[in-house]
C-alpha atoms as a PDB file:
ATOM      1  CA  UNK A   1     105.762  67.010  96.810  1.00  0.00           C
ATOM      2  CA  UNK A   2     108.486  65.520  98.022  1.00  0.00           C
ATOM      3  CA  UNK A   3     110.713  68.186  97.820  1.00  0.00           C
ATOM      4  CA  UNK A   4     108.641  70.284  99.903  1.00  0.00           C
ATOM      5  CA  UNK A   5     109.858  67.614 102.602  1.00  0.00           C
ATOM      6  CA  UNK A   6     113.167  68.790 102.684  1.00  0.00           C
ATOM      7  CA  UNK A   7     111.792  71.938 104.552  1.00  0.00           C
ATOM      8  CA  UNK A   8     109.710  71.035 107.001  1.00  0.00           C
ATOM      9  CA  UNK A   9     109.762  68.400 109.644  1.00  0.00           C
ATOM     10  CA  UNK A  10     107.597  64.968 109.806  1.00  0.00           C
ATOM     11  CA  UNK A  11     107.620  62.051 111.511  1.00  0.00           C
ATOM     12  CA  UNK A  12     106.364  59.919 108.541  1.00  0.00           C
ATOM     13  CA  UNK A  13     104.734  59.862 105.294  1.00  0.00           C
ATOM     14  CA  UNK A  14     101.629  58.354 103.402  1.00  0.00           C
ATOM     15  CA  UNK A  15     101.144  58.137 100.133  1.00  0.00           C
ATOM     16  CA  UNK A  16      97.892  56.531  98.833  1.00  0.00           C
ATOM     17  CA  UNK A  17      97.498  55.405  94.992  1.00  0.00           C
ATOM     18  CA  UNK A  18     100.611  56.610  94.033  1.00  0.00           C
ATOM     19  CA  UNK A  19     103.141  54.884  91.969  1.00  0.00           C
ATOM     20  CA  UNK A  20     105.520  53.052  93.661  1.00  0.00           C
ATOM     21  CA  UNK A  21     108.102  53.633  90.809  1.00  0.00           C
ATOM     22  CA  UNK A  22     107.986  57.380  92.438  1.00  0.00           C
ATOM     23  CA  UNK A  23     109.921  56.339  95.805  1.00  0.00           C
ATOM     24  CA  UNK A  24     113.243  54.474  95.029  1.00  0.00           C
ATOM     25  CA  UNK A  25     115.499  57.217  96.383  1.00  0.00           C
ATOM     26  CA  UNK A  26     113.515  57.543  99.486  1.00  0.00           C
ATOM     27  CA  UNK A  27     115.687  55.738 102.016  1.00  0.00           C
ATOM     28  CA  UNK A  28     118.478  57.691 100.532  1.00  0.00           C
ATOM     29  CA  UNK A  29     116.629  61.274 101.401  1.00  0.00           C
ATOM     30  CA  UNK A  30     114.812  60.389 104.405  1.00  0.00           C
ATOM     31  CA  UNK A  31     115.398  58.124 107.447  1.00  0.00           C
ATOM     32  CA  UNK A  32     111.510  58.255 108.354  1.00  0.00           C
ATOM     33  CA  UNK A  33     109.073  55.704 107.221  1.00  0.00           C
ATOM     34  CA  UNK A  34     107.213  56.054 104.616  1.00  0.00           C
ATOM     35  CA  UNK A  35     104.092  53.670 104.250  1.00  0.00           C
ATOM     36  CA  UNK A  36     102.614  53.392 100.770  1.00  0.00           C
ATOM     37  CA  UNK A  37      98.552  52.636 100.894  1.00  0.00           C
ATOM     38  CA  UNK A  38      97.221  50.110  97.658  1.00  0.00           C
ATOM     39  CA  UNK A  39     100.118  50.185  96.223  1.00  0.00           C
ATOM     40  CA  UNK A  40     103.548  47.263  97.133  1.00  0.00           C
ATOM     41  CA  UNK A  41     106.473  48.801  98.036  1.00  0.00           C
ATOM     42  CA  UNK A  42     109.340  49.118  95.752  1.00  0.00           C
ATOM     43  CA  UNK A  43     112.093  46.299  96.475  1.00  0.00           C
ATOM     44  CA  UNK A  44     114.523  46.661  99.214  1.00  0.00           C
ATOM     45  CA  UNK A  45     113.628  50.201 100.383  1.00  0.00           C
ATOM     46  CA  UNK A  46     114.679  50.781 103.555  1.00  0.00           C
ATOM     47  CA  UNK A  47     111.955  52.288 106.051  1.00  0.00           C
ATOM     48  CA  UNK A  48     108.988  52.414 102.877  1.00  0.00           C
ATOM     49  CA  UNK A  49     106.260  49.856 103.754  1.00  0.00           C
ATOM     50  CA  UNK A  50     102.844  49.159 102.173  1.00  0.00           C
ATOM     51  CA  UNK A  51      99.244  48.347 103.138  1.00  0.00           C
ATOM     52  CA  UNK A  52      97.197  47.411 100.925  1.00  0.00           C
ATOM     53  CA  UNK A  53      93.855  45.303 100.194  1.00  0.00           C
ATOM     54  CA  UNK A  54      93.990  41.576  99.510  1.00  0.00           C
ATOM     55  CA  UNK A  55      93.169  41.641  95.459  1.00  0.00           C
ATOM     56  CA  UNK A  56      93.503  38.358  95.006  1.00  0.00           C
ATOM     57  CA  UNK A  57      90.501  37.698  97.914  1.00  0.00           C
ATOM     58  CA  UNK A  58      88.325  40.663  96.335  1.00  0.00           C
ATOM     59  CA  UNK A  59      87.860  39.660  93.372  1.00  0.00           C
ATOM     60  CA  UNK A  60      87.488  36.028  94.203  1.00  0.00           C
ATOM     61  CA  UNK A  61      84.830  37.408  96.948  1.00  0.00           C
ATOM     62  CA  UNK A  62      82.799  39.648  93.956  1.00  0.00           C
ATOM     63  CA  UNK A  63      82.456  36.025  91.845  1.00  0.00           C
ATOM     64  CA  UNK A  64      81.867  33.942  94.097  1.00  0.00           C
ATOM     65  CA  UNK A  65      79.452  35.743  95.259  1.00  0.00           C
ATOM     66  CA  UNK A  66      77.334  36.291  92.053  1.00  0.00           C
ATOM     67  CA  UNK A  67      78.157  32.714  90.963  1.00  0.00           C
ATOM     68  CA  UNK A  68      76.460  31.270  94.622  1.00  0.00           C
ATOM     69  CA  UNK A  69      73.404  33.372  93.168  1.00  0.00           C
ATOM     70  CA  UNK A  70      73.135  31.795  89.713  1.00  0.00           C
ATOM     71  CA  UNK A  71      74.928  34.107  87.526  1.00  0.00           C
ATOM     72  CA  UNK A  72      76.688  32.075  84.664  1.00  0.00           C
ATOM     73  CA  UNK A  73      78.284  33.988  82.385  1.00  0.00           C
ATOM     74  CA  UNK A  74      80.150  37.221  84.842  1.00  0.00           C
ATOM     75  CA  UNK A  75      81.248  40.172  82.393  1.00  0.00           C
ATOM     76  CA  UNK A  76      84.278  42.332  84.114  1.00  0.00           C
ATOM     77  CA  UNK A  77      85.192  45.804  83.357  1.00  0.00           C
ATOM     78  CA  UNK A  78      88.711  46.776  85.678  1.00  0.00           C
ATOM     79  CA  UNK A  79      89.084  50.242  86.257  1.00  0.00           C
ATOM     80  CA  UNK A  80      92.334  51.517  84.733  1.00  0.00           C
ATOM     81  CA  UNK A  81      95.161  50.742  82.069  1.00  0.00           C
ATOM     82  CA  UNK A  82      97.278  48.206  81.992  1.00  0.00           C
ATOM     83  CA  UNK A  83     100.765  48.586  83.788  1.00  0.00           C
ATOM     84  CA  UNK A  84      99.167  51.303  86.304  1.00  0.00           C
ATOM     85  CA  UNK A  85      97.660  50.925  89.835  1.00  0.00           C
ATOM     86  CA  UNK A  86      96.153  48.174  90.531  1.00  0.00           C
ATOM     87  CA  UNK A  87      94.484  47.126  87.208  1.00  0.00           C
ATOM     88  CA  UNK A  88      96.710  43.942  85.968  1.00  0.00           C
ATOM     89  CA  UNK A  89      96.747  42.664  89.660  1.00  0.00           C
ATOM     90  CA  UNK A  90      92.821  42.905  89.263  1.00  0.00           C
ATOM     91  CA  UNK A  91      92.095  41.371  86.250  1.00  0.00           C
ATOM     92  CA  UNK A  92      94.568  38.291  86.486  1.00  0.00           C
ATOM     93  CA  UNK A  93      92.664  37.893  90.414  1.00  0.00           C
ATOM     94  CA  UNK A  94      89.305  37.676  88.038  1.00  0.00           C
ATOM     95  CA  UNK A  95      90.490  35.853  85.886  1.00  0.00           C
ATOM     96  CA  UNK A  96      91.660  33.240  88.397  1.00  0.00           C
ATOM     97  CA  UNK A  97      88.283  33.469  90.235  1.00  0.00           C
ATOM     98  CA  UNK A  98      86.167  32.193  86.820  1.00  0.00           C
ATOM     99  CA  UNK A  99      88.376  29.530  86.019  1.00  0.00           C
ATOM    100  CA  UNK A 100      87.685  28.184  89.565  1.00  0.00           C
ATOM    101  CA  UNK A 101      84.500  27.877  89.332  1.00  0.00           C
ATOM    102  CA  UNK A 102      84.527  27.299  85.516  1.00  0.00           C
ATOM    103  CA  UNK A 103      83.449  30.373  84.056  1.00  0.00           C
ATOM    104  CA  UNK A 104      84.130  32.310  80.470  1.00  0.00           C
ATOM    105  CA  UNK A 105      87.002  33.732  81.186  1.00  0.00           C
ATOM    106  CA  UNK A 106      88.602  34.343  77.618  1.00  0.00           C
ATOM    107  CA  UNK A 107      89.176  38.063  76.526  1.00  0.00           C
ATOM    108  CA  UNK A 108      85.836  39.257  74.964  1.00  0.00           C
ATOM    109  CA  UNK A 109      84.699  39.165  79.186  1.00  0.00           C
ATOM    110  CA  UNK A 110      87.519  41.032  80.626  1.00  0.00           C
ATOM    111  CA  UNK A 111      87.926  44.303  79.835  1.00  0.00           C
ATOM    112  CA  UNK A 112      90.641  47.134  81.344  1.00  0.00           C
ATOM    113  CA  UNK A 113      89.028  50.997  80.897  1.00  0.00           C
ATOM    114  CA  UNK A 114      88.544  53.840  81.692  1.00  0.00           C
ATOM    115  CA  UNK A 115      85.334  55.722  82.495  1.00  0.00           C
ATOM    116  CA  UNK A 116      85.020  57.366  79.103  1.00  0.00           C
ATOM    117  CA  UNK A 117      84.408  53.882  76.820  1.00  0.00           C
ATOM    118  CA  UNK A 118      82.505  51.554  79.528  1.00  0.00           C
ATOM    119  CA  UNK A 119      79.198  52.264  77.285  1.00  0.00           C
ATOM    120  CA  UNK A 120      80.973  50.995  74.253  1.00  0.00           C
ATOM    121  CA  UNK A 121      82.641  47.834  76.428  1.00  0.00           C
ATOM    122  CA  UNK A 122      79.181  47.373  78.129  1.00  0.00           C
ATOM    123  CA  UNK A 123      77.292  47.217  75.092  1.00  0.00           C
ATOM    124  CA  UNK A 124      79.942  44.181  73.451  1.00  0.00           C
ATOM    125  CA  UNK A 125      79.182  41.961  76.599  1.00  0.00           C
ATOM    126  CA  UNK A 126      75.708  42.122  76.323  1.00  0.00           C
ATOM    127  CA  UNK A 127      76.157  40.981  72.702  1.00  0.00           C
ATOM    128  CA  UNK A 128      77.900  37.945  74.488  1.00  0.00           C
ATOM    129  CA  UNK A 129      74.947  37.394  76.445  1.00  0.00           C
ATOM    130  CA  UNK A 130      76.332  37.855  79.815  1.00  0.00           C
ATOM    131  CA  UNK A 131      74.337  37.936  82.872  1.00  0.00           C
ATOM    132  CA  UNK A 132      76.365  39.993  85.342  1.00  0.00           C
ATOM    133  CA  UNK A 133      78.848  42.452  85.187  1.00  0.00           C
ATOM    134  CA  UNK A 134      81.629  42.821  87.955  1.00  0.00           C
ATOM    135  CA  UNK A 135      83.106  46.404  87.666  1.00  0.00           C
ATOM    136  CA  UNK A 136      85.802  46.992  90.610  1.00  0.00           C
ATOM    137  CA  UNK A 137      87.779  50.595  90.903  1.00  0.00           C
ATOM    138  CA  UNK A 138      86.498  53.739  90.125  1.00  0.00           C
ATOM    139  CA  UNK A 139      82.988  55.512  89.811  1.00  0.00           C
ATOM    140  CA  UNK A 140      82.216  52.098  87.796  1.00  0.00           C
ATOM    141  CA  UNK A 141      78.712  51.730  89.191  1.00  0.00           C
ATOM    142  CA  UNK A 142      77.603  55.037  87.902  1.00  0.00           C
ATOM    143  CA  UNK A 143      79.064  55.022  84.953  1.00  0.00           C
ATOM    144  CA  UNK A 144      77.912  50.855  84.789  1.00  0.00           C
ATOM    145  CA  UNK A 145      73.820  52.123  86.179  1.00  0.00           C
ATOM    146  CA  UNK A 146      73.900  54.457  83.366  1.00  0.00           C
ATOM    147  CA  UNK A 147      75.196  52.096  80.549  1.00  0.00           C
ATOM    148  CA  UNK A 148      72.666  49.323  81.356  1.00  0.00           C
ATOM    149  CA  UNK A 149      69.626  52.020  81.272  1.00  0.00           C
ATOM    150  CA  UNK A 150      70.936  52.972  77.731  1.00  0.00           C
ATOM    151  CA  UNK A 151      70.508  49.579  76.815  1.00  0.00           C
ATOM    152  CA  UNK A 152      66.924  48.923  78.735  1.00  0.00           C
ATOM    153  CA  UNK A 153      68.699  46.578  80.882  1.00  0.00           C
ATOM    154  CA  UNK A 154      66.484  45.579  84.439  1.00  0.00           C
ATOM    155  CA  UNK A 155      68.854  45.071  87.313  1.00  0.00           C
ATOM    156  CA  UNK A 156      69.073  42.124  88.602  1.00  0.00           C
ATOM    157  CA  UNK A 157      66.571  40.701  86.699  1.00  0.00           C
ATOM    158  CA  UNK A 158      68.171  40.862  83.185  1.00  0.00           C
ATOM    159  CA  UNK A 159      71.748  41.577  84.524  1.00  0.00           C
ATOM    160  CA  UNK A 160      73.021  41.653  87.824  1.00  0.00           C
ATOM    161  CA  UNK A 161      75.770  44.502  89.037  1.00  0.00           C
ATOM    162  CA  UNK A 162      78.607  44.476  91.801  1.00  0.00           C
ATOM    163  CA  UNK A 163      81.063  47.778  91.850  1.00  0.00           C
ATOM    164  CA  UNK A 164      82.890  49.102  94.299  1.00  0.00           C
ATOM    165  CA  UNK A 165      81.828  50.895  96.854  1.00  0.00           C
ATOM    166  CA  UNK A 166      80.818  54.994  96.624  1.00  0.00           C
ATOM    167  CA  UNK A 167      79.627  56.100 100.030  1.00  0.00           C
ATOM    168  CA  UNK A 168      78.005  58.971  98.193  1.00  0.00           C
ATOM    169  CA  UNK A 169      76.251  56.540  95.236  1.00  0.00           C
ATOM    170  CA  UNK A 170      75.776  52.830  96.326  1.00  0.00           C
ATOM    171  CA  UNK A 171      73.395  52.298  98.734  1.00  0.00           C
ATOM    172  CA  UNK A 172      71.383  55.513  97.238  1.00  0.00           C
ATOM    173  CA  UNK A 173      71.210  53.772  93.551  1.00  0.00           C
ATOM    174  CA  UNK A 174      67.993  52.163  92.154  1.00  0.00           C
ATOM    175  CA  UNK A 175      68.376  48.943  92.988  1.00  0.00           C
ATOM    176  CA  UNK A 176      70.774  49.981  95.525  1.00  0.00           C
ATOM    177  CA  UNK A 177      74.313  48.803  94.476  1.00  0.00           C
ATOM    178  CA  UNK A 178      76.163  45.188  95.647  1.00  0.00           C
ATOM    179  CA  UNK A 179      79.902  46.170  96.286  1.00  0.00           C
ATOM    180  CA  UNK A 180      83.047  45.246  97.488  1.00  0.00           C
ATOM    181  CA  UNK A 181      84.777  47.697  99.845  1.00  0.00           C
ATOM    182  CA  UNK A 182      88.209  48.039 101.535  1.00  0.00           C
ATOM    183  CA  UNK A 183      88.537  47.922 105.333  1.00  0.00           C
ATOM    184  CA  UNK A 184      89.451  51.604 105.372  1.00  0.00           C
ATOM    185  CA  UNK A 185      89.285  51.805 109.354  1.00  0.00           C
ATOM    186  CA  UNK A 186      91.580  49.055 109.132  1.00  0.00           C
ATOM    187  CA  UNK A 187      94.139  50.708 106.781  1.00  0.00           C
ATOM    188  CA  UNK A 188      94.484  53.969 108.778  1.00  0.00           C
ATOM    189  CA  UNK A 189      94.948  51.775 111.675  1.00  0.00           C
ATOM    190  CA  UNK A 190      97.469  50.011 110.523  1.00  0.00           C
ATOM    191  CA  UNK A 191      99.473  52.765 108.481  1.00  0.00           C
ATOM    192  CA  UNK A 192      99.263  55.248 111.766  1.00  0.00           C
ATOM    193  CA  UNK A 193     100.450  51.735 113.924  1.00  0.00           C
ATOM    194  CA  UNK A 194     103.640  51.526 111.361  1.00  0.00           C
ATOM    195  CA  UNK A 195     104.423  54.835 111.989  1.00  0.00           C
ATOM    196  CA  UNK A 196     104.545  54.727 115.834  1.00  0.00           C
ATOM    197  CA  UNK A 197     106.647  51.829 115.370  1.00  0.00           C
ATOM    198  CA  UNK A 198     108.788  53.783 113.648  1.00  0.00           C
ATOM    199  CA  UNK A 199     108.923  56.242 116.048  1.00  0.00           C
ATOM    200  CA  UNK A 200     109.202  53.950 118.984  1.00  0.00           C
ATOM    201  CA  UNK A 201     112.095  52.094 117.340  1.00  0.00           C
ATOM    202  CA  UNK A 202     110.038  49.166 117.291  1.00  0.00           C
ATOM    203  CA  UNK A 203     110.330  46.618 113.976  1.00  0.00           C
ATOM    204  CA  UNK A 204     107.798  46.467 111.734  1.00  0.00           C
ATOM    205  CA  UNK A 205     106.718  43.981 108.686  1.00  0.00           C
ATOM    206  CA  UNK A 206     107.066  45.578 105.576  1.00  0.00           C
ATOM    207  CA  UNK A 207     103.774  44.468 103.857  1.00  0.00           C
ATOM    208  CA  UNK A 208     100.158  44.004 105.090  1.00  0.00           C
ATOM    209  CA  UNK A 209      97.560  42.661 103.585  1.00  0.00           C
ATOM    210  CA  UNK A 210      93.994  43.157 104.663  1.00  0.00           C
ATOM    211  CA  UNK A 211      90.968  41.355 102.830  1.00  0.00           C
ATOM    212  CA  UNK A 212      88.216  43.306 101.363  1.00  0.00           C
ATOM    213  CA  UNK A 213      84.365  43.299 102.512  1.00  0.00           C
ATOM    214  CA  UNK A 214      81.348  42.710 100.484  1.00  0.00           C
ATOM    215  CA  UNK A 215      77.761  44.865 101.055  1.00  0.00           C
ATOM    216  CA  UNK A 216      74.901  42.366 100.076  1.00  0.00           C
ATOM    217  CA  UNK A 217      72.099  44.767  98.865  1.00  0.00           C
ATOM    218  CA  UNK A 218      69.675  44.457  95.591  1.00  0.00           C
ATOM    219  CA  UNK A 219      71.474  44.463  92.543  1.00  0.00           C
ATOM    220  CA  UNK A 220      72.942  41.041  92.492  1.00  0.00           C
ATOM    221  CA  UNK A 221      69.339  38.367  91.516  1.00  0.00           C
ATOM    222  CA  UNK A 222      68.599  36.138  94.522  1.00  0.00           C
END
C-alpha cells in the first residue's frame, strides 16, 4: 500500500493497527505526516506521529472496577501474541493493576491468545477458581459468553465478565456485556487535527495519549 502512494497525491496518511516496524523509511519517501492510530511511532521519524489509547489506564480502569465490586481472584485473557500489537503492553498494564490492589497475578491468570484456544484457557481458570475474567481486544466477549455457557457458568453470579467493546454484540448480550472502550470520536479528532497542522505548518506533539472509557451494564456482580 504504500507504494500505491507514489502515484497519487495526499495530504496525509493513517494507518490504524498496523505495525510500526512497517514505517521506518517513511520520512525518507514522503514529506507528509503520517499519524499511526494504537500503535507508538517508530523512533525519530520525522513527520510520523501516533494516537493511541492510554493502556496503562484501561486496564487499571477494567480491575479496578471489578475489584470495587467484590471480585477476588480476576482471570485475564489478552487478545493477541506476544511481540505484536498491543498484547505485551496489555498484559504487563494487568499485571500492574492486580498487584496494586493485591491480586493473583502469577502466570496460571494471565493468558495471551487468540480466539481459537480461549475455551481451552477459559476452562484452566475456572479450575483456579477465579471469579471474573477480564478479556480486552478482539471479539473476546463472544468468544468469552460462549466459553462460560460450555461450562454452565451464570454471569455475574458465578463469574463476572468485562471485554471490550462490540457495538454490534455488547449491549445486545445476555447479561448485556461490561466493557472498556476507546474514545474513538476523540481519536479521529485528534488524528484529522495533526494533519491540518501539518498542512498549516503548524508544530505538532508527536504522541497522544487518550484514556479509555468504561460501559457499566450487567455482567460485572453488584
Amino acid at each position: 500500500n504504500l507504494d500505491r502512494l507514489d502515484s497519487i497525491q495526499f495530504c496525509g496518511a493513517v494507518a490504524i493497527g498496523a505495525e510500526p516496524d512497517d514505517f521506518t523509511t517513511w520520512p525518507s519517501r514522503f514529506a507528509l505526516p503520517l499519524v499511526l492510530v494504537d500503535r507508538d511511532a517508530p523512533k525519530g521519524c520525522r513527520n510520523v506521529y501516533s494516537v493511541r489509547s492510554d493502556e496503562v489506564q484501561g486496564m487499571d480502569l477494567a480491575i479496578g472496577h471489578m475489584h470495587e465490586r467484590g471480585c477476588r481472584k480476576i482471570g485475564c485473557i489478552v487478545h493477541g501474541e506476544s511481540g505484536k500489537g498491543n498484547a505485551d503492553a496489555r498484559r504487563a498494564a494487568i499485571i500492574r493493576a492486580l498487584k496494586k490492589r493485591d491480586l493473583p497475578a502469577h502466570d496460571a491468570m494471565i493468558h495471551l491468545s487468540a480466539d481459537d484456544n480461549y475455551v481451552e484457557i477459559i476452562g484452566k481458570l475456572l479450575r483456579q477458581g477465579i471469579d471474573a475474567i477480564f478479556c480486552p481486544g478482539g471479539n473476546a466477549g463472544i468468544v468469552t459468553a460462549y466459553a462460560l455457557s460450555l461450562f454452565n457458568k451464570r454471569v455475574p453470579d458465578e463469574i463476572s465478565v468485562i471485554a471490550s467493546e462490540h457495538k454490534q454484540y455488547s449491549r445486545y448480550a445476555t447479561p448485556s456485556q461490561t466493557t472498556i472502550t476507546q474514545d474513538h470520536e476523540a481519536l479521529a479528532r485528534t488524528v484529522a487535527d495533526i494533519i491540518e497542522s501539518s498542512l498549516k505548518n503548524a508544530p505538532a506533539d508527536e504522541q497522544y495519549i487518550l484514556p479509555y472509557q468504561l460501559i457499566s451494564r450487567d455482567s460485572v456482580r453488584h
